[in-house]
N, C-alpha and C. Protein backbone atom coordinates (compact mmCIF):
# COMPACT_ATOMS: atom_id res chain seq x y z
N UNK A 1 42.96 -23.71 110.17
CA UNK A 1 42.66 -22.66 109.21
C UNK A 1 43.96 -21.96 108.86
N UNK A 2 44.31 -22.00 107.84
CA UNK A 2 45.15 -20.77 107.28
C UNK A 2 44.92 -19.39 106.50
N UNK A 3 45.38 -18.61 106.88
CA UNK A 3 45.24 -17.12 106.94
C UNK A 3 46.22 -16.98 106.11
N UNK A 4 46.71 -15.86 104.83
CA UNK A 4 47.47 -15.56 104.39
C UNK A 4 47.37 -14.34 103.66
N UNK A 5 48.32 -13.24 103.58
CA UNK A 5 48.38 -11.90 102.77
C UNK A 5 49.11 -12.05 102.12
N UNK A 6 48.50 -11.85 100.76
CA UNK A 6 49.28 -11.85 100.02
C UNK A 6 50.30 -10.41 99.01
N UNK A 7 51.51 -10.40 98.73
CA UNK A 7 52.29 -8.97 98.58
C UNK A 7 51.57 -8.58 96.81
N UNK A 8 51.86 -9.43 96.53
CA UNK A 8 50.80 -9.47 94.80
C UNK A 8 49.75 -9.31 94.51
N UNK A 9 48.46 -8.67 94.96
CA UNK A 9 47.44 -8.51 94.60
C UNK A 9 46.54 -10.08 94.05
N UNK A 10 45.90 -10.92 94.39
CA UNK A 10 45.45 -12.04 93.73
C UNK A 10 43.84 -12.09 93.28
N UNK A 11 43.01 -10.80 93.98
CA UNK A 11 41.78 -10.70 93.97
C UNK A 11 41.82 -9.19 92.84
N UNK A 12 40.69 -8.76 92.03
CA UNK A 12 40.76 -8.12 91.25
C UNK A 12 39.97 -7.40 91.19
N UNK A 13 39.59 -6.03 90.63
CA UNK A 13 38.46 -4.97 90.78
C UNK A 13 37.07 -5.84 90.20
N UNK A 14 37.17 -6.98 89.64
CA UNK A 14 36.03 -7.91 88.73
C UNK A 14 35.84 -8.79 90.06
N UNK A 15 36.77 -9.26 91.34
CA UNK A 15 35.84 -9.78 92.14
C UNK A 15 35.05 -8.75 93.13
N UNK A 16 33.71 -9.69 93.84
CA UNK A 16 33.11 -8.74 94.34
C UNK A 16 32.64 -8.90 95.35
N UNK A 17 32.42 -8.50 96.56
CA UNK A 17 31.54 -8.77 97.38
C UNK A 17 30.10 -9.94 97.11
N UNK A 18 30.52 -11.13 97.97
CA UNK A 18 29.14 -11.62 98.01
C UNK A 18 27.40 -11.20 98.45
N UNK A 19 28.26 -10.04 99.39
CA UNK A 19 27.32 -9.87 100.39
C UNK A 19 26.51 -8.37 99.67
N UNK A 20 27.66 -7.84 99.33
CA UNK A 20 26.91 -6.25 99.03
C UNK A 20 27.40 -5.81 97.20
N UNK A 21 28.07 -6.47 96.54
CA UNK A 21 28.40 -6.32 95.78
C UNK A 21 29.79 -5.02 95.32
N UNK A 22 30.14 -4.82 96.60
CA UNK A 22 31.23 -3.70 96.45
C UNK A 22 32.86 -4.80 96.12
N UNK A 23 33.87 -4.13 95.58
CA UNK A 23 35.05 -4.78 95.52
C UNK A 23 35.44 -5.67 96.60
N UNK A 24 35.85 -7.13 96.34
CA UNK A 24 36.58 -8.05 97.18
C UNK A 24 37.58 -7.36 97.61
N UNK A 25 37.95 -7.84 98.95
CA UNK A 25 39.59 -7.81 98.96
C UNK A 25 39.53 -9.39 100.28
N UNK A 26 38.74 -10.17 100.28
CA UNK A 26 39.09 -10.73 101.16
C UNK A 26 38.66 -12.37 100.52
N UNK A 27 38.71 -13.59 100.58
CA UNK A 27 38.33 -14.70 99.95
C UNK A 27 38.45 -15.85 100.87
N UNK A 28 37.34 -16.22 101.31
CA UNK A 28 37.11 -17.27 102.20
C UNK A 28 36.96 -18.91 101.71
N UNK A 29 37.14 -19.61 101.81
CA UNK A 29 36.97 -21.05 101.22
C UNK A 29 36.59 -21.93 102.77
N UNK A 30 35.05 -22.17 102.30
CA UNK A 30 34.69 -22.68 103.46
C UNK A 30 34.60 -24.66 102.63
N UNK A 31 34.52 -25.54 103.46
CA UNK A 31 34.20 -26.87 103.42
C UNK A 31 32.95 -27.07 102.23
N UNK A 32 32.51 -25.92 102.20
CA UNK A 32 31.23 -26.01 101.05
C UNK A 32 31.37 -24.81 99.90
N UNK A 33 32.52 -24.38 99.97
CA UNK A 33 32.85 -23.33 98.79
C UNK A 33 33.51 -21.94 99.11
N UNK A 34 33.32 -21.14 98.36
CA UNK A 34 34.35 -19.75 98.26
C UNK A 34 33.13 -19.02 98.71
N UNK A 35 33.43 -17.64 99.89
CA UNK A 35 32.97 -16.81 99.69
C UNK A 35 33.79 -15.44 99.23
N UNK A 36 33.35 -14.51 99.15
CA UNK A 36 33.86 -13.08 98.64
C UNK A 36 33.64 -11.82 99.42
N UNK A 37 34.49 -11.51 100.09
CA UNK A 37 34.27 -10.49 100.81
C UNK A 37 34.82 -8.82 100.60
N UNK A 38 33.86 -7.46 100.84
CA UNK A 38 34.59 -6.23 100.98
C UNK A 38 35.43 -6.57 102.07
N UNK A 39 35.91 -5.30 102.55
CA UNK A 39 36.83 -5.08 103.91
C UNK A 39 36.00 -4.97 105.04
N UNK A 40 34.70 -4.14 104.77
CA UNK A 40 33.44 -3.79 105.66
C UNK A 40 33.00 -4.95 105.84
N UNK A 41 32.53 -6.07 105.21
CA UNK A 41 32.10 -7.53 105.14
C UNK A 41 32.86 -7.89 106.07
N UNK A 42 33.98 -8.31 105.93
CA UNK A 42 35.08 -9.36 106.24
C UNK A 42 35.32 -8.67 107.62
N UNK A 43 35.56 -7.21 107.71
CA UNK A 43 35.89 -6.65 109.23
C UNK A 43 34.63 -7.15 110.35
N UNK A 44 33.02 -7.30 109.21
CA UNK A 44 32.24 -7.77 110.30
C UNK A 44 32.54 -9.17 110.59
N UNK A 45 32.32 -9.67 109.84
CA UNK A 45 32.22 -11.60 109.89
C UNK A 45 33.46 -12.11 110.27
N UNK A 46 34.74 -11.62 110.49
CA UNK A 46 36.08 -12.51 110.61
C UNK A 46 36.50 -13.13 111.51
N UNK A 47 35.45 -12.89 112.80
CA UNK A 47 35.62 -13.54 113.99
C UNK A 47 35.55 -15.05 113.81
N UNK A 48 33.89 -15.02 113.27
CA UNK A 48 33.21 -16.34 113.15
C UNK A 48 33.70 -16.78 111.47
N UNK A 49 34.46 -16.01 110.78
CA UNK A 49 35.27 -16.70 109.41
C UNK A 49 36.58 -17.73 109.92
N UNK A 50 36.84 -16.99 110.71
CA UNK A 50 37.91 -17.55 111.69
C UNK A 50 37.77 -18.98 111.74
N UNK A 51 37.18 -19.05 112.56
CA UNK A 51 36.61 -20.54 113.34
C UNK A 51 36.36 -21.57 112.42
N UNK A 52 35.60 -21.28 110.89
CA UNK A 52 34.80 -21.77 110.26
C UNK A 52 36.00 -21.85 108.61
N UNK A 53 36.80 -21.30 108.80
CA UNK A 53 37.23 -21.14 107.37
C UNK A 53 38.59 -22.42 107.13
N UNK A 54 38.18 -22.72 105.74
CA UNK A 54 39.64 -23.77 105.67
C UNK A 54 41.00 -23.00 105.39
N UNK A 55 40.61 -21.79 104.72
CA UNK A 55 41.62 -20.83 104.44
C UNK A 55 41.10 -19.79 104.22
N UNK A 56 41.88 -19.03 104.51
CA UNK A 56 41.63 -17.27 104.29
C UNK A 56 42.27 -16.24 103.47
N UNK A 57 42.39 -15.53 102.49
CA UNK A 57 43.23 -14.81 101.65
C UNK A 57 42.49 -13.55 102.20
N UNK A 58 43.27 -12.53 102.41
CA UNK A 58 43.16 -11.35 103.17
C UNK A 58 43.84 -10.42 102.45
N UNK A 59 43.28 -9.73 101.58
CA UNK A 59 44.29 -8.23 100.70
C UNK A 59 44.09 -6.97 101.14
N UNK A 60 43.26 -6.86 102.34
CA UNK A 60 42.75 -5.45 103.29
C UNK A 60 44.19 -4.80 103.51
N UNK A 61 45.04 -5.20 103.25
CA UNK A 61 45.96 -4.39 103.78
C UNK A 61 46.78 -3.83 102.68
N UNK A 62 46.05 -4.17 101.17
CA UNK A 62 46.60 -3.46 99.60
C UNK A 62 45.79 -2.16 100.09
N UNK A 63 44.78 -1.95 101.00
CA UNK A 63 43.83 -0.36 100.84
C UNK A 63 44.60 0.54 101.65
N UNK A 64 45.76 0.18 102.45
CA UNK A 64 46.36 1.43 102.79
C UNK A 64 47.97 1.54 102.45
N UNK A 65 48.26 0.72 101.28
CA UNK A 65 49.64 0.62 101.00
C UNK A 65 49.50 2.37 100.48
N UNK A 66 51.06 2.90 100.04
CA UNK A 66 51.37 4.00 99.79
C UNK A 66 51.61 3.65 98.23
């Protein structure tokens, strides 16, 4: 699995949560497709995203830049 943050912003206020419909900041690509995650989403599920993900794009950390 690869994990990566990216410094550019790549996810956008138009993506959205799969789960709850609040803003993405996180993007999973599993063996059977993309999911879309908040920060609240992704902080729950990332254990088992972990394990399961072919790659990971992670922008949780654009919510406390200055």
């Amino acid at each position: 699995m690869e994990q990566t943050e990216s410094a550019t912003p790549v996810l956008t206020a138009a993506d959205r949560c799969d789960q709850c419909g609040a803003r993405a900041w996180v993007k999973v690509t599993l063996n059977s497709g993309e999911l879309l995650f908040c920060a609240h989403h992704a902080n729950r599920h990332m254990e088992s995203l972990r394990e399961t993900a072919v790659t990971i794009l992670d922008e949780r950390h654009l919510l406390t830049e200055d």
